[in-house]
N, C-alpha and C. Protein backbone atom coordinates (compact mmCIF):
# COMPACT_ATOMS: atom_id res chain seq x y z
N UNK A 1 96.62 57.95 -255.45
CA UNK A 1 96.14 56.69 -254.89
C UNK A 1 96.26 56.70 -253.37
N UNK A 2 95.85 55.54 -252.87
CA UNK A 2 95.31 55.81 -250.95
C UNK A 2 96.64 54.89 -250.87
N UNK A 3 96.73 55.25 -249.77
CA UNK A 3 97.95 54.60 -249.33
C UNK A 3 97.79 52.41 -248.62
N UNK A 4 96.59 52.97 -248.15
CA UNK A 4 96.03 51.30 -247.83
C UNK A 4 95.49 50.99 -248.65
N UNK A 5 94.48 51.66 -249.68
CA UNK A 5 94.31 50.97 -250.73
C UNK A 5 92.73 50.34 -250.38
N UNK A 6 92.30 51.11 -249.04
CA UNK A 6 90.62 50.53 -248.77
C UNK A 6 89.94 51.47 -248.97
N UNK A 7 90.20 52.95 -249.10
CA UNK A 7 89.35 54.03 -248.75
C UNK A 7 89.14 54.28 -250.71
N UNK A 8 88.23 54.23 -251.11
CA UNK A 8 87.51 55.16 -252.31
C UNK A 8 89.04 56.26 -252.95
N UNK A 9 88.80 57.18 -251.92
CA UNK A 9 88.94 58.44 -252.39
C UNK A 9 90.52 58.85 -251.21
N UNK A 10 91.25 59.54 -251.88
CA UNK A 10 91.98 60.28 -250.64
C UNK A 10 91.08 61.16 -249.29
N UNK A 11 90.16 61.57 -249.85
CA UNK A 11 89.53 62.24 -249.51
C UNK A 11 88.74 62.01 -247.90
N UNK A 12 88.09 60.50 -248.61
CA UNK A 12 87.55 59.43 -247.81
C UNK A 12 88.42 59.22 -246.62
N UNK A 13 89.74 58.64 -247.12
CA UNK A 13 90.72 58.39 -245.97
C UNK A 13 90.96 59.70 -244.93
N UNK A 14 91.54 61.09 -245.45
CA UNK A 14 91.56 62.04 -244.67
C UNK A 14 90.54 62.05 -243.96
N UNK A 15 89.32 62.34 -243.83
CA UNK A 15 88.16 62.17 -243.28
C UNK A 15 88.05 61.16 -242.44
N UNK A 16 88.97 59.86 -242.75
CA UNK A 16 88.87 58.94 -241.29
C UNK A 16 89.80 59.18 -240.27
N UNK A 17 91.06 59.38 -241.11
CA UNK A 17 92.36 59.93 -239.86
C UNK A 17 91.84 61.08 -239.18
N UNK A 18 90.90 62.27 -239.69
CA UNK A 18 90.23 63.32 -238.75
C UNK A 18 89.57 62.61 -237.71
N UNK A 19 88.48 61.54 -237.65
CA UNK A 19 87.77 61.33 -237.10
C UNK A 19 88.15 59.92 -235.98
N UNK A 20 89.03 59.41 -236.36
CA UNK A 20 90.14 58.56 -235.42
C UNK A 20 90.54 59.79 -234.91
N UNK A 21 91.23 60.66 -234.83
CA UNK A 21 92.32 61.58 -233.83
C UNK A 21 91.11 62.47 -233.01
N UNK A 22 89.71 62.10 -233.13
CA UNK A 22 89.10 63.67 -232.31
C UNK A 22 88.58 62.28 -231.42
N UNK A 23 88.29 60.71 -231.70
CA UNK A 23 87.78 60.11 -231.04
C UNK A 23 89.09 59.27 -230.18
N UNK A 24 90.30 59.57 -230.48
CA UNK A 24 91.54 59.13 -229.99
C UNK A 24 91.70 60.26 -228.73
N UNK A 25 91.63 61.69 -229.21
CA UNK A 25 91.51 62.97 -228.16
C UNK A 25 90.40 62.63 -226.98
N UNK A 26 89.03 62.61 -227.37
CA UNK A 26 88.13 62.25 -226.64
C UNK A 26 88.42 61.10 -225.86
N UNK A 27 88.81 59.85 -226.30
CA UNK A 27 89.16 58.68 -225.06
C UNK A 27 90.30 59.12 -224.32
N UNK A 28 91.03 59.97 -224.57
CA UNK A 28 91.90 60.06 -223.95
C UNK A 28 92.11 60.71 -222.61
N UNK A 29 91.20 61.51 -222.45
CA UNK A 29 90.17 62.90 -221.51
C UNK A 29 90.15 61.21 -220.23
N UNK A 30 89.61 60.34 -221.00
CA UNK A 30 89.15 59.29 -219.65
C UNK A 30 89.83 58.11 -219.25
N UNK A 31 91.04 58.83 -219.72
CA UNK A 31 92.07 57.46 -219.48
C UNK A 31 92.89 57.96 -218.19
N UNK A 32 92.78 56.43 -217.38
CA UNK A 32 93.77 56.93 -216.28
C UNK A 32 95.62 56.63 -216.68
N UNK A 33 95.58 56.64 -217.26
CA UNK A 33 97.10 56.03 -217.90
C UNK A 33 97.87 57.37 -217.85
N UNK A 34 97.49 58.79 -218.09
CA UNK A 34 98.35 59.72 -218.36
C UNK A 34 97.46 61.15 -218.20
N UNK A 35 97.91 61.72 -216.91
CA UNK A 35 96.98 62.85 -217.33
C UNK A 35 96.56 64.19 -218.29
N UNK A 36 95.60 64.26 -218.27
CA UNK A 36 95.17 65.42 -219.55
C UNK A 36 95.66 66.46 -220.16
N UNK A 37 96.82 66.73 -218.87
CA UNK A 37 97.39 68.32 -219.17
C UNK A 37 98.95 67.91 -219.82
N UNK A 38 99.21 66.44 -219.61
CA UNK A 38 100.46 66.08 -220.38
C UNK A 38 100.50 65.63 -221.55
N UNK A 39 100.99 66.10 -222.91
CA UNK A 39 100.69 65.48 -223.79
C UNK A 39 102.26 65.23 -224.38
N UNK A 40 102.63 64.87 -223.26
CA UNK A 40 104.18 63.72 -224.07
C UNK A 40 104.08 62.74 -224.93
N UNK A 41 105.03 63.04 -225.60
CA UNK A 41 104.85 61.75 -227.40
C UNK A 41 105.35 60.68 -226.72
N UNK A 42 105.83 59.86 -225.45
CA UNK A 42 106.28 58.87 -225.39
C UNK A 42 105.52 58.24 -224.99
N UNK A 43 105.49 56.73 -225.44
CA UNK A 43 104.83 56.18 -224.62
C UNK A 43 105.11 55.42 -223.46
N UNK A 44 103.53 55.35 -223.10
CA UNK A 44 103.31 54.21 -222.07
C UNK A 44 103.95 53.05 -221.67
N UNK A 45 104.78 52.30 -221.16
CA UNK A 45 104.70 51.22 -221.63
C UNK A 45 103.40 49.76 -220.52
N UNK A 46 102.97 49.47 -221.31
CA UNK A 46 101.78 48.80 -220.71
C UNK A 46 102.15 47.02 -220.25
N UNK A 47 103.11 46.56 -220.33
CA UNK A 47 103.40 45.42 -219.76
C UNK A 47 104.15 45.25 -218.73
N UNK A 48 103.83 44.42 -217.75
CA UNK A 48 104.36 43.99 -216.44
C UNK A 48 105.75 43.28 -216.53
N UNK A 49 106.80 43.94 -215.71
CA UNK A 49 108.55 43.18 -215.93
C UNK A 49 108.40 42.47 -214.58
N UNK A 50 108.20 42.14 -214.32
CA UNK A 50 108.25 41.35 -212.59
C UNK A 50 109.94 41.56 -212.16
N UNK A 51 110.11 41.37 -210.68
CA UNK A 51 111.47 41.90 -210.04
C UNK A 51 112.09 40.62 -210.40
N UNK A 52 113.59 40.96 -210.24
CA UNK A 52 114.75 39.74 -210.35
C UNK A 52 114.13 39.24 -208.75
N UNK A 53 114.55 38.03 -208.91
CA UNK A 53 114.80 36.67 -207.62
C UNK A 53 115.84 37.15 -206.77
N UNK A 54 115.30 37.65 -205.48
CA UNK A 54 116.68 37.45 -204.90
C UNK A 54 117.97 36.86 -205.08
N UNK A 55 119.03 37.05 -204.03
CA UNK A 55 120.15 36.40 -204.07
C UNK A 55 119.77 35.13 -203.54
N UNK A 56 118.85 34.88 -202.18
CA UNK A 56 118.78 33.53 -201.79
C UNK A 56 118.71 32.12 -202.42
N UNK A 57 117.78 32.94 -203.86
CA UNK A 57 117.49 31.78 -204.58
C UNK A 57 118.76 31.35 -205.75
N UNK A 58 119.41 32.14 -205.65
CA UNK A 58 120.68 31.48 -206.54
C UNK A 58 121.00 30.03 -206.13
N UNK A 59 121.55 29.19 -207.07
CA UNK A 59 122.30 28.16 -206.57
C UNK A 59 123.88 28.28 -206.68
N UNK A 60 124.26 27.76 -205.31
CA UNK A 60 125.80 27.92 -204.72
C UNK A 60 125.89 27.21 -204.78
N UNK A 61 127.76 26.73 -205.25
CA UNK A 61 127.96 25.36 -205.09
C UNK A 61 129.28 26.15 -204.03
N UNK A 62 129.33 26.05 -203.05
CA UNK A 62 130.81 26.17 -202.05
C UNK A 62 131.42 24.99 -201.94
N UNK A 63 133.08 25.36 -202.36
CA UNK A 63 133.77 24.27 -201.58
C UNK A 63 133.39 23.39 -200.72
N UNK A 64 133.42 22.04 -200.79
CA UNK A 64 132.74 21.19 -199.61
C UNK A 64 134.12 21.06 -198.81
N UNK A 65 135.29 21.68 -198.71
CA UNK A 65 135.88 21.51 -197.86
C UNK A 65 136.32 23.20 -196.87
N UNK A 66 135.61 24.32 -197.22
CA UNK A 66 135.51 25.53 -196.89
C UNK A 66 134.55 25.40 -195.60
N UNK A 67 133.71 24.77 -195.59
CA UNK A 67 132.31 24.96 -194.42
C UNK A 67 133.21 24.41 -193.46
N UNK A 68 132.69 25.33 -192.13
CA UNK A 68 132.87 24.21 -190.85
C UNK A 68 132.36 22.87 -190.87
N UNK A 69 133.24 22.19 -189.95
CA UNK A 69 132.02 21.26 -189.58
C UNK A 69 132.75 19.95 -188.58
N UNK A 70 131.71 19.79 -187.46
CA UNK A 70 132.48 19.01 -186.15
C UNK A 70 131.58 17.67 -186.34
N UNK A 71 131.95 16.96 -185.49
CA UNK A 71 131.55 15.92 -184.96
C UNK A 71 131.79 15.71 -183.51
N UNK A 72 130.57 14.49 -182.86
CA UNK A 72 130.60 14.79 -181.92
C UNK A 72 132.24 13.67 -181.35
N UNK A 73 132.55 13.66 -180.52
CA UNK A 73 133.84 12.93 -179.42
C UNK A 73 133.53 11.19 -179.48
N UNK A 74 132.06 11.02 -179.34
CA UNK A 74 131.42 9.43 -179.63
C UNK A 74 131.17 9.40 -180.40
N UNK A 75 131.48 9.84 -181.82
CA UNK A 75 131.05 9.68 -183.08
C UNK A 75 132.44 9.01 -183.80
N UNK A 76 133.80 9.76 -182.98
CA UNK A 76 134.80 9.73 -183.39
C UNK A 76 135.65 8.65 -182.87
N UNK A 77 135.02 7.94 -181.69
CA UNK A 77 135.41 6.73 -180.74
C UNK A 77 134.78 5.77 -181.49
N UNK A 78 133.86 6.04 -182.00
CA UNK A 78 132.73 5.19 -183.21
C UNK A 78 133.58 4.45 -184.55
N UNK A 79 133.98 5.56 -185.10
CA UNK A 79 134.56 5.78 -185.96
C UNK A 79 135.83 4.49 -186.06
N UNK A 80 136.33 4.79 -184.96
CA UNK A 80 138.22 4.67 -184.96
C UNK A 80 137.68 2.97 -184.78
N UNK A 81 136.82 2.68 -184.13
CA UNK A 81 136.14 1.24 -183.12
C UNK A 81 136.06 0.25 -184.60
N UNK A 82 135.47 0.94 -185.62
CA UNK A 82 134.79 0.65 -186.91
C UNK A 82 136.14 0.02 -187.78
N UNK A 83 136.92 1.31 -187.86
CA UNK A 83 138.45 1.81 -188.78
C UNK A 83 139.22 0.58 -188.22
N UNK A 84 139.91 1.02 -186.79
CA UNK A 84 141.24 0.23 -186.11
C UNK A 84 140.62 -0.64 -185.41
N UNK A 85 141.72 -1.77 -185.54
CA UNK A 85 141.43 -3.15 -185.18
C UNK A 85 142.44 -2.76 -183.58
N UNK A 86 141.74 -4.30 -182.92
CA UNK A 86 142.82 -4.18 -181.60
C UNK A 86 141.78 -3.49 -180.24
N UNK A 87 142.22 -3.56 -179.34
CA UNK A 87 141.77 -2.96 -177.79
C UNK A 87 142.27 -1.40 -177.58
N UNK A 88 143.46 -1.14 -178.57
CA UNK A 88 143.43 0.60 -178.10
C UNK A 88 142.98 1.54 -178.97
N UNK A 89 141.78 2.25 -178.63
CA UNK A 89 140.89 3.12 -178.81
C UNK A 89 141.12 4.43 -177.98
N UNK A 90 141.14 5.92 -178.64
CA UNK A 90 140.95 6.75 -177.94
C UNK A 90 139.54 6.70 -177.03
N UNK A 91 140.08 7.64 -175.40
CA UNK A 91 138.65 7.95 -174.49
C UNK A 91 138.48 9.48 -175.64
N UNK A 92 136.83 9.49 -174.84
CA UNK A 92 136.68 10.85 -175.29
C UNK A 92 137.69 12.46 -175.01
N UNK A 93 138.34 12.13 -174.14
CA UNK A 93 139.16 13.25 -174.09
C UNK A 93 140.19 13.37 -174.73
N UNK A 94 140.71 11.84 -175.15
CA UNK A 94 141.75 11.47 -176.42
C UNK A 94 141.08 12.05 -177.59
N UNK A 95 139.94 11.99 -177.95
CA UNK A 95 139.36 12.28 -179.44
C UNK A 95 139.12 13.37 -179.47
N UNK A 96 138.76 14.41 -178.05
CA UNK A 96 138.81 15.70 -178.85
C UNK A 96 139.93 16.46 -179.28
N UNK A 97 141.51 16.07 -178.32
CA UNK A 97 142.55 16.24 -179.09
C UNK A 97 142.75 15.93 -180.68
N UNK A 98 142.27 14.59 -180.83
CA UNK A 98 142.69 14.14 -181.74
C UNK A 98 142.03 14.49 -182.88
N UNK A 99 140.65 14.89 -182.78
CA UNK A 99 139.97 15.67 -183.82
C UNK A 99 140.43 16.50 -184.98
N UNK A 100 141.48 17.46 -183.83
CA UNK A 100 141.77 18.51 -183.97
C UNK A 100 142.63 18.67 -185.07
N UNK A 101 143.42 17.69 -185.70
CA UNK A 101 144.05 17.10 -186.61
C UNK A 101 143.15 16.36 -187.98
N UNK A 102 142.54 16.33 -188.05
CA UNK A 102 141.32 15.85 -189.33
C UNK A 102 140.68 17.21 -189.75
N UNK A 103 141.01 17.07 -191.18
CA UNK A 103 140.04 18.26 -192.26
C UNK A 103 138.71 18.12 -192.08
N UNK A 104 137.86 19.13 -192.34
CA UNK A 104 136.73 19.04 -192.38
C UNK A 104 135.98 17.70 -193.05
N UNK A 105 136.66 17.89 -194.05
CA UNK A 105 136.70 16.92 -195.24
C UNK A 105 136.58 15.05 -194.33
N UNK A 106 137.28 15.19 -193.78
CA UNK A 106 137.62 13.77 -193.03
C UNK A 106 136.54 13.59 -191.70
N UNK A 107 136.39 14.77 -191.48
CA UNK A 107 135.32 14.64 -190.23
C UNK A 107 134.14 14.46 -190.83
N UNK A 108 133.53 14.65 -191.69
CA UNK A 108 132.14 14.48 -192.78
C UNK A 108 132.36 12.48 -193.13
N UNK A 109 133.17 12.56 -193.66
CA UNK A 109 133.70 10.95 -194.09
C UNK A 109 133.34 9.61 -192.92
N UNK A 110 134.33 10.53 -192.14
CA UNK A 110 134.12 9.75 -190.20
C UNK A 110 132.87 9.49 -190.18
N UNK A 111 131.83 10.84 -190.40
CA UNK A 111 130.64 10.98 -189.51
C UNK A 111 129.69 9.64 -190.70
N UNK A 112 130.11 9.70 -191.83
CA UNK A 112 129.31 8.67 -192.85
C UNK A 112 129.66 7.44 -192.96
N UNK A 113 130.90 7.04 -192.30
CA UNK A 113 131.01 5.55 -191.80
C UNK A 113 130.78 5.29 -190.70
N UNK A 114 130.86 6.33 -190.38
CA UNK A 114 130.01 5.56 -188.48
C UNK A 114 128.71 5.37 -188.48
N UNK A 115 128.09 6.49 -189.49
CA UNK A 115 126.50 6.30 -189.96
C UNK A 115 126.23 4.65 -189.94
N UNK A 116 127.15 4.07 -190.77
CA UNK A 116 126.67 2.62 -191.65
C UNK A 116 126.40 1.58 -190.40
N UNK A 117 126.80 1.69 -189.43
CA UNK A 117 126.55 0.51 -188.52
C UNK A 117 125.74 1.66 -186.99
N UNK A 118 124.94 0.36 -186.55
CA UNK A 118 124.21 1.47 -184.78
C UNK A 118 125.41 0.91 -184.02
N UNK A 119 125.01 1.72 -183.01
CA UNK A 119 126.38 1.68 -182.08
C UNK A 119 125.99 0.29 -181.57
N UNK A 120 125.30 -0.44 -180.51
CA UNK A 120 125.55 -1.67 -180.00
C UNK A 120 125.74 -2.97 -181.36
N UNK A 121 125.89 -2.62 -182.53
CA UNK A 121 126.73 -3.45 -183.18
C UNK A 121 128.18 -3.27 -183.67
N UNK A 122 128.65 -2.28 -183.48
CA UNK A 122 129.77 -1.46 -183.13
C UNK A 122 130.72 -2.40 -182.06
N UNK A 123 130.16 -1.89 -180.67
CA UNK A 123 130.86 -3.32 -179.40
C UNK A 123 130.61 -4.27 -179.59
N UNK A 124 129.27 -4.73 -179.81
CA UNK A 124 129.45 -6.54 -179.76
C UNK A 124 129.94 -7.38 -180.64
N UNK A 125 129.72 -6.82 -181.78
CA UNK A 125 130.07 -7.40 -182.69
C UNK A 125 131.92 -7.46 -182.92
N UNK A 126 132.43 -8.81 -184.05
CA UNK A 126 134.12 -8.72 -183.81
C UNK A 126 134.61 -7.72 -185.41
N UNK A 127 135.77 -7.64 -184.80
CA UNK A 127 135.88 -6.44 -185.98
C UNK A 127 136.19 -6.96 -187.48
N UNK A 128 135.93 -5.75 -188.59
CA UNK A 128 135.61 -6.06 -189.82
C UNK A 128 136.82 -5.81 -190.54
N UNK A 129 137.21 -5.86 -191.81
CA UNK A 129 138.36 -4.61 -192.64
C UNK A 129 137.58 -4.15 -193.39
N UNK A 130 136.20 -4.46 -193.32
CA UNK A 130 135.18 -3.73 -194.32
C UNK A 130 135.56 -2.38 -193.92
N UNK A 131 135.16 -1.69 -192.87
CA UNK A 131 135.21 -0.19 -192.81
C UNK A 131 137.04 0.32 -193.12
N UNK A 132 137.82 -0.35 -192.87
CA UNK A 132 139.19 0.11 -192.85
C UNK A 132 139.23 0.07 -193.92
N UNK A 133 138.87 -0.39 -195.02
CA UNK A 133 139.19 -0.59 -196.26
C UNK A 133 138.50 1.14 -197.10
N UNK A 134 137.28 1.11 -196.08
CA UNK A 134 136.64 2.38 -196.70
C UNK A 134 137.29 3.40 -196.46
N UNK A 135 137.82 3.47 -194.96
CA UNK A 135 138.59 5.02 -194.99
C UNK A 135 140.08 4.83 -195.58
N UNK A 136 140.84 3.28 -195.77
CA UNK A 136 141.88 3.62 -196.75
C UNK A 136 141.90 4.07 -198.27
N UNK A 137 140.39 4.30 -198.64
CA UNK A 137 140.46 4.42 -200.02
C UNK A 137 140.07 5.65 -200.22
N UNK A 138 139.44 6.48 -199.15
CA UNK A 138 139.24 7.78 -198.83
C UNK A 138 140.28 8.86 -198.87
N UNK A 139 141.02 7.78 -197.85
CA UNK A 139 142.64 8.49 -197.92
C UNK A 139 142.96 8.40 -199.47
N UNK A 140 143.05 7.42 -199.78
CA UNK A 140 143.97 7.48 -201.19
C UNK A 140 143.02 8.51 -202.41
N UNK A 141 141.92 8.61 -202.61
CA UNK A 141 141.49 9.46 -203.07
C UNK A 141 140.79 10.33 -202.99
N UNK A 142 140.96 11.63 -202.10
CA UNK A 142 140.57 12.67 -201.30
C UNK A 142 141.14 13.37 -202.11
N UNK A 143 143.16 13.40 -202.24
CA UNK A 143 144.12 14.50 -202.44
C UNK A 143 144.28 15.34 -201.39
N UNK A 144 145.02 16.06 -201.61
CA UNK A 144 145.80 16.95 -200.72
C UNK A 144 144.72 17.99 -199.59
N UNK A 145 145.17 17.97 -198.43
CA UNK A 145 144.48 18.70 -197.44
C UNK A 145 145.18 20.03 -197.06
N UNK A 146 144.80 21.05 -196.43
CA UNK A 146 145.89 22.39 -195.95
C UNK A 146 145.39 21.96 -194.71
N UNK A 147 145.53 21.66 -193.41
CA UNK A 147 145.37 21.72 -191.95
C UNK A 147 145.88 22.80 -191.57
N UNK A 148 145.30 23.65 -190.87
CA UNK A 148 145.79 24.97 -189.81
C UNK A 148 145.37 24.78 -188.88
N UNK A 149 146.57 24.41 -187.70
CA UNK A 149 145.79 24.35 -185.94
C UNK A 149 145.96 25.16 -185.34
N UNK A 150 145.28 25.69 -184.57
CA UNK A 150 145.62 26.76 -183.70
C UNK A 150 145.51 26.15 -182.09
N UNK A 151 146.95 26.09 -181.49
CA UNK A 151 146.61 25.88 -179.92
C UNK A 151 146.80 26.28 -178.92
């Protein structure tokens, strides 16, 4: 019996596997896929793998307290104007000392409550505990800082 079970005869079938392999030989003469004089049993492989994604495109999450990061001296006179009540305010040469003492962490914080108000409502206006209230609760839930100064 035939093994597929379409051909008549065994006979029939041999006669097609001959005539598949001389017209399999013949296309093959005109294929650019592999040349003529190689006749390695492996194959081809005919589908496209596209490259991995760079590294750039990864997503990083870094420590948000690892990055640098400054503010400017009137951002920080801003800040304190907002925070502390009363007439004594660091000058700018007070605040860049005083900077120097705040985590990154706290200088980002600074720079987003000073965001909340423009500066000429800052002076004219009389002071709030709205903002003091914000950086006391900052403080209380931040947790622990490492400070390293170098001077």
């Amino acid at each position: 019996r035939s093994r597929c079970g379409t051909f008549p005869t065994l006979e029939a079938e041999a006669n097609y596997w001959c005539i598949a392999a001389r017209y399999r030989r013949h296309l093959a003469q005109s294929s650019a896929r592999r040349p003529p004089h190689e006749t390695s049993e492996i194959p081809l492989v005919t589908y496209y793998t596209p490259r991995l994604l760079p590294q750039y495109r990864d997503v990083r999450h870094p420590d948000e307290g690892s990055s640098e990061f400054s503010i400017s001296t009137k951002t920080f006179c801003k800040w304190h104007r907002m925070v502390f009540r009363g007439p004594r305010h660091p000058t700018l040469a007070q605040a860049a000392v005083r900077m120097k003492y705040h985590s990154h962490r706290d200088l980002k914080e600074m720079q987003r409550i000073a965001r909340l108000l423009p500066d000429e409502q800052v002076l004219r206006r009389p002071w709030s505990p709205k903002y003091s209230k914000l950086w006391k609760r900052w403080l209380d839930n931040k947790g622990p800082d490492i400070v390293v100064v170098f001077e």
